[in-house]
Protein backbone atom coordinates (compact mmCIF):
# COMPACT_ATOMS: atom_id res chain seq x y z
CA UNK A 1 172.37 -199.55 -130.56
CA UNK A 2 170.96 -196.13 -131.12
CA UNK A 3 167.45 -195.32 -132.83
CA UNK A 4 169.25 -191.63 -133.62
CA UNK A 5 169.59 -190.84 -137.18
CA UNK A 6 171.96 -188.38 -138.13
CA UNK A 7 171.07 -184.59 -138.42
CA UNK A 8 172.87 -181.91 -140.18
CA UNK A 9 173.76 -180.41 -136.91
CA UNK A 10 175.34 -184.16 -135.60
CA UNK A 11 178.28 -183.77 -138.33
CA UNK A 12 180.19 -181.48 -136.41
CA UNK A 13 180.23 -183.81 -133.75
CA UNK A 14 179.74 -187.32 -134.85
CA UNK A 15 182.99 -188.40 -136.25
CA UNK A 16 183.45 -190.17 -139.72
CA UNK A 17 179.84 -188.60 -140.71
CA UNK A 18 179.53 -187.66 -143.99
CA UNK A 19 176.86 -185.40 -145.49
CA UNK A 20 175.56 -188.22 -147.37
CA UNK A 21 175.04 -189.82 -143.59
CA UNK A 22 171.85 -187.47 -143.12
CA UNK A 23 168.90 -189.29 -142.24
CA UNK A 24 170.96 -192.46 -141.94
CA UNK A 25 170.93 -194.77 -138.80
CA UNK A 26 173.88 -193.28 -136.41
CA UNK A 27 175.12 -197.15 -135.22
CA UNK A 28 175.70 -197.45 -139.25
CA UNK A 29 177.27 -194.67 -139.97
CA UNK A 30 179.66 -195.70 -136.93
CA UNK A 31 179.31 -199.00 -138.19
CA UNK A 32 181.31 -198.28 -141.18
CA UNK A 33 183.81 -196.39 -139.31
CA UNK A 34 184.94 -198.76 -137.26
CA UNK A 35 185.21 -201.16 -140.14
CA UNK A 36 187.09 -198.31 -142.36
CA UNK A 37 189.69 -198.63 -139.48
CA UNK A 38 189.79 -202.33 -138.45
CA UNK A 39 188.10 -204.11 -140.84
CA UNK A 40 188.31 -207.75 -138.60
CA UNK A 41 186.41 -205.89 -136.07
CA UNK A 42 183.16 -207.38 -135.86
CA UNK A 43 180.34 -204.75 -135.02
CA UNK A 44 176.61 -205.28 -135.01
CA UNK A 45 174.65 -202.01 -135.62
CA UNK A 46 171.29 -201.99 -133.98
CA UNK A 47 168.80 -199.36 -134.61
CA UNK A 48 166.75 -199.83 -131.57
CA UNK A 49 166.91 -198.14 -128.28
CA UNK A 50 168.13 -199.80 -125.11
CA UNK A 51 165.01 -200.49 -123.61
CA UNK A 52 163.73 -203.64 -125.65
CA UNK A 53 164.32 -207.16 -126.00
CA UNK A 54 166.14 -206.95 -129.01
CA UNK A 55 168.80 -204.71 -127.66
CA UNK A 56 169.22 -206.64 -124.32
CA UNK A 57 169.62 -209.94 -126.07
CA UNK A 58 172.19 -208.25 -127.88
CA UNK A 59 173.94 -206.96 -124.58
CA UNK A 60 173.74 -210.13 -123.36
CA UNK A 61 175.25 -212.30 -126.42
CA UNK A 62 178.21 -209.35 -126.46
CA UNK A 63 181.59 -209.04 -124.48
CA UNK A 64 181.76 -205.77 -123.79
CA UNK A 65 179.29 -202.25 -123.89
CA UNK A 66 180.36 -198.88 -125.08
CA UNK A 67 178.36 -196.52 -124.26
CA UNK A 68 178.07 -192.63 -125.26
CA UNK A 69 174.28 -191.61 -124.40
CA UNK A 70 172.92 -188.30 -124.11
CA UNK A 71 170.45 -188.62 -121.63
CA UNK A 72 169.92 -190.23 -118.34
CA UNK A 73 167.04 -192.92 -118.65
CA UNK A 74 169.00 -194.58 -121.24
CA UNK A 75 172.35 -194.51 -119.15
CA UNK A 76 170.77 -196.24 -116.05
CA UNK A 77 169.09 -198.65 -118.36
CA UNK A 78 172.38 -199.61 -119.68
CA UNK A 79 174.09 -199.82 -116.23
CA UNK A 80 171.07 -202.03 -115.37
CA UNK A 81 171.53 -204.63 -118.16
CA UNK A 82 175.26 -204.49 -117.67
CA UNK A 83 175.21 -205.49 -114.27
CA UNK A 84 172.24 -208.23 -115.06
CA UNK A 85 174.56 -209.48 -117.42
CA UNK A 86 177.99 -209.12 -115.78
CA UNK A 87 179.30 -207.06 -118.48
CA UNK A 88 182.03 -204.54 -118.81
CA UNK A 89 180.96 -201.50 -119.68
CA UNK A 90 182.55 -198.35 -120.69
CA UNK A 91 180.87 -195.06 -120.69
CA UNK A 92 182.08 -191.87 -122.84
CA UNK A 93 180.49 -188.50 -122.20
CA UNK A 94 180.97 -184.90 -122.65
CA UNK A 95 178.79 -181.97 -121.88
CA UNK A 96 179.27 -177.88 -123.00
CA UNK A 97 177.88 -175.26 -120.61
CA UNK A 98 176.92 -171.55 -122.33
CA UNK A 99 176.44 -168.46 -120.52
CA UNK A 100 173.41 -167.42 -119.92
CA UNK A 101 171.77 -165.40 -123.10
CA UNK A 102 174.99 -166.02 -125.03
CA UNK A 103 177.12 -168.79 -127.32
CA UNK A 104 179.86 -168.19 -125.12
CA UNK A 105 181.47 -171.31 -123.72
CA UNK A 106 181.16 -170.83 -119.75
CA UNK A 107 182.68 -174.61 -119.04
CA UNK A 108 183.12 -177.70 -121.56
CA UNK A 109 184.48 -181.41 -120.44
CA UNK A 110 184.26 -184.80 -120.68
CA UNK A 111 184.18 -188.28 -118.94
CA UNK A 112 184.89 -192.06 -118.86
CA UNK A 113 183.35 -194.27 -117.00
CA UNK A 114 184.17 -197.82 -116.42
CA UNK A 115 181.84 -200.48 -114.65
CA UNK A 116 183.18 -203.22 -113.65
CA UNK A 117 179.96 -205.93 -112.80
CA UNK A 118 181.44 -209.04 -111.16
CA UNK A 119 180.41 -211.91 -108.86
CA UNK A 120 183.88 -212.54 -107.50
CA UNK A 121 186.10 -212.34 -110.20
CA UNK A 122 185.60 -209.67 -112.99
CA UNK A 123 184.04 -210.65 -116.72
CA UNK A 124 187.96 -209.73 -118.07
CA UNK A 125 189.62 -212.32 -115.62
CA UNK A 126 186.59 -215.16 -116.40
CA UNK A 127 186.81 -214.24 -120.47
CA UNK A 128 190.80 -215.30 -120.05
CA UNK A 129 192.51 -211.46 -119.40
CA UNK A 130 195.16 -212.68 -116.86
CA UNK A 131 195.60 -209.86 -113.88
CA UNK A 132 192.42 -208.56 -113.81
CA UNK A 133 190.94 -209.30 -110.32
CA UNK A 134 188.80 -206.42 -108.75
C-alpha cells in the first residue's frame, strides 16, 4: 500500500519503472513486477496510505508485511498494526547523506529490519514453518 505515484525523478530508483509508469500508482507499477517475475505470486496493490481502515484490514487478512517507507509516521504505524496483528514484518531502507553545499556523497547505506510479533510462539511456527520458535 502506498498513495505515491511515480515521478520522473523515482525511475532511477524504483526498480522495474518504466517511463510510461509516470503518474501511475507506485504499488502497481510494483504490482506488475512482481508478477513479471513470479506470476503465481498473488499481490494486492493498494493505493491508500497505512493509516486507514482499508489498509489495516488488508494487514490483517495478509501473512506477511514488507515494508520500504520513507518517513517515520508511517514506519511506526506499520510496526503498530504488525504487532496488533501478530504479523511478520520486514522492513527495507536506505538513506544517502551529501556534504554540505555539494552533490557529493558524504555516507550512503542501507537496512533490514525484521519484527518478529508473537504471543509465545512466532506467526512462522503457528502458519506451519517448522523451527521457527523465538
Amino acid at each position: 500500500m502506498n498513495n505515491d505515484r511515480v515521478e520522473r525523478s523515482n525511475l532511477n530508483r524504483l526498480p522495474g519503472a518504466r517511463l510510461e509508469d509516470i503518474g501511475k500508482f507506485k504499488v502497481h507499477v510494483m504490482k506488475r513486477m512482481i508478477n513479471e517475475m513470479s506470476p503465481y505470486t498473488e499481490v494486492i496493490a493498494i493505493p491508500q496510505r497505512v493509516d486507514n481502515e482499508i489498509s489495516e484490514k488488508a494487514i490483517a487478512e495478509g501473512d506477511i508485511i514488507i515494508a520500504g517507507l520513507d518517513n517515520f509516521a508511517a514506519r511506526f504505524e506499520t510496526q503498530v498494526i504488525a504487532v496488533r496483528y501478530l504479523k511478520p514484518l520486514i522492513d527495507v531502507g536506505s538513506g544517502i547523506n551529501l556534504e554540505r553545499g555539494s552533490n557529493r556523497v558524504k555516507f550512503m547505506g542501507g537496512q533490514v529490519a525484521i519484527l518478529y510479533a508473537r504471543r509465545g510462539l512466532s506467526v512462522l511456527s503457528r502458519r506451519g514453518a517448522k523451527g521457527y520458535r523465538f
